[in-house]
C-alpha atoms as a PDB file:
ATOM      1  CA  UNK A   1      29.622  52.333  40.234  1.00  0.00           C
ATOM      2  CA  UNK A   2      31.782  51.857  37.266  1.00  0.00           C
ATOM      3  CA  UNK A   3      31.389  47.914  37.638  1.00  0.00           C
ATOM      4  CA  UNK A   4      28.085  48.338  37.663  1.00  0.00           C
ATOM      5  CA  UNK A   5      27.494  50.068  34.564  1.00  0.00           C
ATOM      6  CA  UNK A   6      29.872  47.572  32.894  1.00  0.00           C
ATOM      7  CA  UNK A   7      27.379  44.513  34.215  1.00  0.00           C
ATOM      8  CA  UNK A   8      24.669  46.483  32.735  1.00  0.00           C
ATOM      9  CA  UNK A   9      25.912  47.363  29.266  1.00  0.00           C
ATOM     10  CA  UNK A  10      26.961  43.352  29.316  1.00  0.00           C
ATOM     11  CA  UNK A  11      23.380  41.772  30.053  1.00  0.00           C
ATOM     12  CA  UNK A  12      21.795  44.573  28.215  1.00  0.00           C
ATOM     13  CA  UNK A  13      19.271  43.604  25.702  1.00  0.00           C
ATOM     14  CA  UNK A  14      19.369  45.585  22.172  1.00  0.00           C
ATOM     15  CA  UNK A  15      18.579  44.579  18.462  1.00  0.00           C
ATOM     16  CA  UNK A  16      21.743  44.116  16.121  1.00  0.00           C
ATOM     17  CA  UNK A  17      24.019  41.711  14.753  1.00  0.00           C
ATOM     18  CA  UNK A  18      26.183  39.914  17.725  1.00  0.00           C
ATOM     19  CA  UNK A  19      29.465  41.191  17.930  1.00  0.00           C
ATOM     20  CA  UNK A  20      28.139  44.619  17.328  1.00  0.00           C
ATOM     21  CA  UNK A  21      28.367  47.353  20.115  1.00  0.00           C
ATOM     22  CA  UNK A  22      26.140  49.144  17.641  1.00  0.00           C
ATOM     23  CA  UNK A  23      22.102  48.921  18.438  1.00  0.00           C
ATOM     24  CA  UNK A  24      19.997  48.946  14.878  1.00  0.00           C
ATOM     25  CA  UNK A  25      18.580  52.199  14.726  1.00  0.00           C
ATOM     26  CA  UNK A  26      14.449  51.808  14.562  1.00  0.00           C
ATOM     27  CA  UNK A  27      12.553  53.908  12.416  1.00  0.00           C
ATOM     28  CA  UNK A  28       8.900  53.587  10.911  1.00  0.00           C
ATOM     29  CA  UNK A  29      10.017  54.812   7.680  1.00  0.00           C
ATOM     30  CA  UNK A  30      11.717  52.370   5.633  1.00  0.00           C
ATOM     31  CA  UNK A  31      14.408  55.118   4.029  1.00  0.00           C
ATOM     32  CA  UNK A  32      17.785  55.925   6.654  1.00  0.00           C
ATOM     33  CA  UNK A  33      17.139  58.879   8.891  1.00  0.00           C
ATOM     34  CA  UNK A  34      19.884  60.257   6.240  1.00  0.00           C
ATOM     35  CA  UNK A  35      17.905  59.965   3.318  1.00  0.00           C
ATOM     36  CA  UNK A  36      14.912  61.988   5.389  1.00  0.00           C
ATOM     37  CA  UNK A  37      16.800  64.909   5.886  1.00  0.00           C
ATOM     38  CA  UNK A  38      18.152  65.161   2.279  1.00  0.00           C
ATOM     39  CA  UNK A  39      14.703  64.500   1.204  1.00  0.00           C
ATOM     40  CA  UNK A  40      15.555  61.249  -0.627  1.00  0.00           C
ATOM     41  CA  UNK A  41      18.570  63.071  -2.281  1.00  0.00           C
ATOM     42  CA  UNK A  42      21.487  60.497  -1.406  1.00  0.00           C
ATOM     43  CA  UNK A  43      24.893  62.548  -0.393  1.00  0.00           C
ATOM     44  CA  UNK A  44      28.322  62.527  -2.238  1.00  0.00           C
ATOM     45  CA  UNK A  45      29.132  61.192   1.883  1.00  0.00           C
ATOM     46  CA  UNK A  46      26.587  58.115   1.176  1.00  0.00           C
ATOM     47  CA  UNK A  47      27.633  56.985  -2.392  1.00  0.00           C
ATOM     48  CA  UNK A  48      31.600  56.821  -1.310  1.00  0.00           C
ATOM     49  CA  UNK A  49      30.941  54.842   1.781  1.00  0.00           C
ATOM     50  CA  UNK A  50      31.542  51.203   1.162  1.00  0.00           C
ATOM     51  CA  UNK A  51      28.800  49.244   3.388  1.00  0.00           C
ATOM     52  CA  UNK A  52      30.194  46.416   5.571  1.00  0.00           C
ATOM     53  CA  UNK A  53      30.229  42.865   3.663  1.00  0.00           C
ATOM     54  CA  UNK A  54      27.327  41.025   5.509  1.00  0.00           C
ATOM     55  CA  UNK A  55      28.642  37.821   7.605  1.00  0.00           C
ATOM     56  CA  UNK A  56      26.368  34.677   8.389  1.00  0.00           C
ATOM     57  CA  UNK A  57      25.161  34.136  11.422  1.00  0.00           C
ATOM     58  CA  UNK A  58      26.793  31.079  13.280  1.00  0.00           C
ATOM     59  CA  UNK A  59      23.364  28.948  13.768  1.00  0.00           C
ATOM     60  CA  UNK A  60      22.423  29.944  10.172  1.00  0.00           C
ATOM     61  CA  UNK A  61      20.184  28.281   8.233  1.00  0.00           C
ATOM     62  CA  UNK A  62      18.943  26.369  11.123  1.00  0.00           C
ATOM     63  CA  UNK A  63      20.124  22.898  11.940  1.00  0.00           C
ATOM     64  CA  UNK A  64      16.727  21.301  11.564  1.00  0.00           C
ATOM     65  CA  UNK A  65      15.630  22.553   7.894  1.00  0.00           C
ATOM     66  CA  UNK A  66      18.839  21.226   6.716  1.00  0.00           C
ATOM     67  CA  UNK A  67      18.182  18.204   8.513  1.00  0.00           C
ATOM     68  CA  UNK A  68      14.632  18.029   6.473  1.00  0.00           C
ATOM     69  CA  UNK A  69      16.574  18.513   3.154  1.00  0.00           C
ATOM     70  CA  UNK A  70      18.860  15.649   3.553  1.00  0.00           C
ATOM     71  CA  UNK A  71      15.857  13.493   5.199  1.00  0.00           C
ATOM     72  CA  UNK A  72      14.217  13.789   1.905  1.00  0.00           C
ATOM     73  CA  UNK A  73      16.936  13.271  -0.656  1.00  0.00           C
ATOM     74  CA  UNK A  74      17.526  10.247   1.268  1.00  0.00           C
ATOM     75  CA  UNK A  75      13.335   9.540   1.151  1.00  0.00           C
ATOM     76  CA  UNK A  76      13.747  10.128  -2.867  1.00  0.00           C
ATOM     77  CA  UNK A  77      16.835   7.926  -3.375  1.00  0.00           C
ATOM     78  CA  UNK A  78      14.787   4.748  -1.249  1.00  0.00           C
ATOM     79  CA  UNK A  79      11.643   5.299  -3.403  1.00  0.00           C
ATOM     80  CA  UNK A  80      13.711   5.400  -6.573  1.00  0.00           C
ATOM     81  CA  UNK A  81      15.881   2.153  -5.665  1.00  0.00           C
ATOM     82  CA  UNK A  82      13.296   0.014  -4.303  1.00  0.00           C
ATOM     83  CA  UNK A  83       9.388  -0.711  -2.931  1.00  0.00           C
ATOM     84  CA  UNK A  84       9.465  -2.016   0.748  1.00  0.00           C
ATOM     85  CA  UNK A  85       6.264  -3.622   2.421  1.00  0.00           C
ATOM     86  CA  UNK A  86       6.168  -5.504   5.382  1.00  0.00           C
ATOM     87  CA  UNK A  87       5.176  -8.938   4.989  1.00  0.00           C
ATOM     88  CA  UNK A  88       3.172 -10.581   8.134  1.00  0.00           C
ATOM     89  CA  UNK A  89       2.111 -14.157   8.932  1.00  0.00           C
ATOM     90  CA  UNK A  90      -0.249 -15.016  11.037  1.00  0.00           C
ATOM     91  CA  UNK A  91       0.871 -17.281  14.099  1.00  0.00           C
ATOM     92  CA  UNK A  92       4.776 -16.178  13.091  1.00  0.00           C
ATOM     93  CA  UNK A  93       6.312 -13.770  15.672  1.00  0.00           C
ATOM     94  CA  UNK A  94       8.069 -11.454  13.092  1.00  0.00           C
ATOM     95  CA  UNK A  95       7.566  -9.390  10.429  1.00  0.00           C
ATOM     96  CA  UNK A  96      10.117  -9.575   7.160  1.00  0.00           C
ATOM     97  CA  UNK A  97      10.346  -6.247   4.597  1.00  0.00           C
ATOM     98  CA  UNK A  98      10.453  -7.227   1.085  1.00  0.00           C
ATOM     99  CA  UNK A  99      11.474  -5.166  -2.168  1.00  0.00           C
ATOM    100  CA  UNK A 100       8.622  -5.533  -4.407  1.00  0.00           C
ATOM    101  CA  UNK A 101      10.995  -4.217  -7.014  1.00  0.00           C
ATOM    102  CA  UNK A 102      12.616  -7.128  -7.068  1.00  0.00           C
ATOM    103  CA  UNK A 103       9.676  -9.147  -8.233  1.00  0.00           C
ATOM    104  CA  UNK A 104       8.467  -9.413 -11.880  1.00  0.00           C
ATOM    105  CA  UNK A 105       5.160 -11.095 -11.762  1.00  0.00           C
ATOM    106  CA  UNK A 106       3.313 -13.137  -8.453  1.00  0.00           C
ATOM    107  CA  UNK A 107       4.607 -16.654  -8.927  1.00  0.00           C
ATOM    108  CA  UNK A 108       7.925 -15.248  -7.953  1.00  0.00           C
ATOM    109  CA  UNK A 109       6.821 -13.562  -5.226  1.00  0.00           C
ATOM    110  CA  UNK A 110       4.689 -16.601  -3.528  1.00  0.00           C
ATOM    111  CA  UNK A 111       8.156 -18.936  -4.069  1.00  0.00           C
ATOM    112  CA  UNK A 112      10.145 -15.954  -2.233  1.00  0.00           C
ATOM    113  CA  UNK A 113       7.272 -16.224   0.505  1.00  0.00           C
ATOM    114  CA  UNK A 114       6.626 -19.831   0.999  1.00  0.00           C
ATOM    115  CA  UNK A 115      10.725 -19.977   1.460  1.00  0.00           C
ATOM    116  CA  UNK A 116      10.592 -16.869   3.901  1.00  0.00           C
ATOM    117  CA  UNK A 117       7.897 -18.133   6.370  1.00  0.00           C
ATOM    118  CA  UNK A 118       7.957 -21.966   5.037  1.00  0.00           C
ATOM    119  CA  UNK A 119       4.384 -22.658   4.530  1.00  0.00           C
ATOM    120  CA  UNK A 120       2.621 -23.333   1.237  1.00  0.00           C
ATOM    121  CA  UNK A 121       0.264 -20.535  -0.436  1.00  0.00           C
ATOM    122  CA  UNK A 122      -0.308 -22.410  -4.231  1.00  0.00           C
ATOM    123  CA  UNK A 123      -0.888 -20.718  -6.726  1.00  0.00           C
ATOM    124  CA  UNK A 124      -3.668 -18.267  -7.681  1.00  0.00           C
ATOM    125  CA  UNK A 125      -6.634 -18.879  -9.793  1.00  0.00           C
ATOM    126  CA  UNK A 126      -9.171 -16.260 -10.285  1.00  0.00           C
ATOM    127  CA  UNK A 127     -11.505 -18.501 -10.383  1.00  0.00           C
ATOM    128  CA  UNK A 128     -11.105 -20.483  -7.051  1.00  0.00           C
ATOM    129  CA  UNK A 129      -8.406 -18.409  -5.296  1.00  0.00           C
ATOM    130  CA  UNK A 130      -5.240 -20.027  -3.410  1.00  0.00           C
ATOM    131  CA  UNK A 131      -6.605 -23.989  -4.168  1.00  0.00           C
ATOM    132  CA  UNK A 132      -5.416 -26.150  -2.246  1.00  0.00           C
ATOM    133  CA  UNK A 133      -3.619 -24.166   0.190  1.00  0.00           C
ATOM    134  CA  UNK A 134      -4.010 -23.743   4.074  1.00  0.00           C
ATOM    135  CA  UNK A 135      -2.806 -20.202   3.438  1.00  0.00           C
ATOM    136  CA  UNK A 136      -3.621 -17.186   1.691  1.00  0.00           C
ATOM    137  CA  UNK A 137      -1.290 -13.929   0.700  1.00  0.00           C
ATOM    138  CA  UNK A 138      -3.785 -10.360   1.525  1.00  0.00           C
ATOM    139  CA  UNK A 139      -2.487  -6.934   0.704  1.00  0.00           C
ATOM    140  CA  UNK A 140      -3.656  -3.664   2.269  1.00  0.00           C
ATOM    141  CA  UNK A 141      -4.279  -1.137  -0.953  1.00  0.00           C
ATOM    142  CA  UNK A 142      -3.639   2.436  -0.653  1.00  0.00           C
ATOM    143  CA  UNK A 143      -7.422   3.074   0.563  1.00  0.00           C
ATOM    144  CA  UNK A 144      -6.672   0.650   3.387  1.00  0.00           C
ATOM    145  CA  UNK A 145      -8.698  -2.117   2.277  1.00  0.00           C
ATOM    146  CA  UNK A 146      -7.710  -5.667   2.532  1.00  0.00           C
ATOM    147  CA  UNK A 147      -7.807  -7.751  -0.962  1.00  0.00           C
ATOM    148  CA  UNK A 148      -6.318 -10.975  -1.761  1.00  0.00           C
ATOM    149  CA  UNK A 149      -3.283 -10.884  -3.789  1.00  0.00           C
ATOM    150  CA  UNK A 150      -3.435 -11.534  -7.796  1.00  0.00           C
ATOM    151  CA  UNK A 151      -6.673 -10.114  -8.159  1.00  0.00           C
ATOM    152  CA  UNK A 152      -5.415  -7.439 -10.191  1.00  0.00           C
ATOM    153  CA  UNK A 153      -2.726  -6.986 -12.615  1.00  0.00           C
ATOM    154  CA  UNK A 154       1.110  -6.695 -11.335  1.00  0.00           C
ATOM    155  CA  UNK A 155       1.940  -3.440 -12.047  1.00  0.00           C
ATOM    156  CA  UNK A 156      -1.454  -2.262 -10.397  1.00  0.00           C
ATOM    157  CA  UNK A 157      -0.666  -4.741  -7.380  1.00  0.00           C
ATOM    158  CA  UNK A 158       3.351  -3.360  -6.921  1.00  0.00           C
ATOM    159  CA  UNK A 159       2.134   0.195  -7.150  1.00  0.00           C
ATOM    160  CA  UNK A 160      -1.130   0.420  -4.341  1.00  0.00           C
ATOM    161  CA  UNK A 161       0.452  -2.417  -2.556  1.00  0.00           C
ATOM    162  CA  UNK A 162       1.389  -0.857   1.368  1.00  0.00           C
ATOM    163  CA  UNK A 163       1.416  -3.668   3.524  1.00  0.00           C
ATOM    164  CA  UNK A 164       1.014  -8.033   2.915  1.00  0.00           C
ATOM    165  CA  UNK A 165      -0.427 -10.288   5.513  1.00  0.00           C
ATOM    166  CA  UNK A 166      -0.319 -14.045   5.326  1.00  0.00           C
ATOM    167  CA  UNK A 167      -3.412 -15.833   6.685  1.00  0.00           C
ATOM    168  CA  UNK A 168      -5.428 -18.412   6.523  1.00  0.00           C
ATOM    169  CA  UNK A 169      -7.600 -19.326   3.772  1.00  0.00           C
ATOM    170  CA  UNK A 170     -10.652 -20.058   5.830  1.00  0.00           C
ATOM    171  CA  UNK A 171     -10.028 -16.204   7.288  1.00  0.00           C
ATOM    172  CA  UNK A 172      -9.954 -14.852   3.527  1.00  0.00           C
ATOM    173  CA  UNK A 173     -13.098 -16.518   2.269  1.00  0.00           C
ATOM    174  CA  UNK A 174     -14.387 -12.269   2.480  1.00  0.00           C
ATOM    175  CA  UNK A 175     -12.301 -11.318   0.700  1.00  0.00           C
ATOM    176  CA  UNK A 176     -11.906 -13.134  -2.534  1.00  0.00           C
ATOM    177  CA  UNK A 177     -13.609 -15.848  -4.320  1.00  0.00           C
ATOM    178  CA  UNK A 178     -11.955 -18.487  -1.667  1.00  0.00           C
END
């Protein structure tokens, strides 16, 4: 019988702190049950007892919001270093990921493409696009939309810039003045 009880008291469920044999007393008043019965008058007994320093709980803060916290220091430190977009070609099986950081205006960029993917995109003339070139460079914007690349100014270009997509220049005739 004595086992018993011993089982019982072990798988019992209570509120409190682990490690305490002590359950947490409930009450819908949010003073002690001492402070009720001294009518909010605290006790010589009260004011000389020193409470119990509070311990953290092992599993405390949880793993996963410290998880988030480093996740986005590390998100911060990327964004500050450098601008990646993934570069596409069309007929190439691969994609490459560029640092558009790197880059100060677009003639630098088309050399670094042309010797990435080795094809020729020309250079850009607002006035009759990628001339003489089989192949055209197309950035997705922040809105989604597809535009051809160097029809706005750099710094506008590097910031709304998510995504670049070599194609043809018969296949961009839409989207430009090609």
């Amino acid at each position: 019988m004595e086992q018993e009880s011993h089982v019982m008291k072990a798988t019992e469920l209570r509120l409190g702190l682990p490690g305490s044999d002590e359950p947490v007393k409930k009450s819908s008043n949010k003073r002690g049950s001492s402070e009720i019965e001294n009518n909010g008058e605290k006790s010589d007994h009260q004011e000389s007892s020193v409470h119990p320093t509070k311990t953290q709980v092992v599993g405390w803060p949880p793993v996963r919001s410290f998880r988030k916290n480093v996740m986005q220091q590390k998100k911060t430190e990327a964004e500050s270093s450098g601008m990646y977009v993934k570069v596409s070609m069309d007929g190439a099986p691969f994609l490459r990921k560029i640092d558009l950081k790197v880059y100060n205006n677009y003639p630098e960029l088309l050399k670094a493409l042309e010797n990435m993917f080795k094809c020729t995109i020309g250079v850009y003339c607002e006035k009759e696009g990628y001339n003489g070139s089989e192949d055209a460079l197309t950035y997705e914007d922040k809105d989604g939309d597809w535009m051809l690349a160097g029809d706005v100014p750099w710094e506008m270009f590097t910031s709304s810039c998510r995504r670049m997509r070599i194609m043809k220049a018969s296949e961009a005739k839409g989207l430009g003045c090609l």
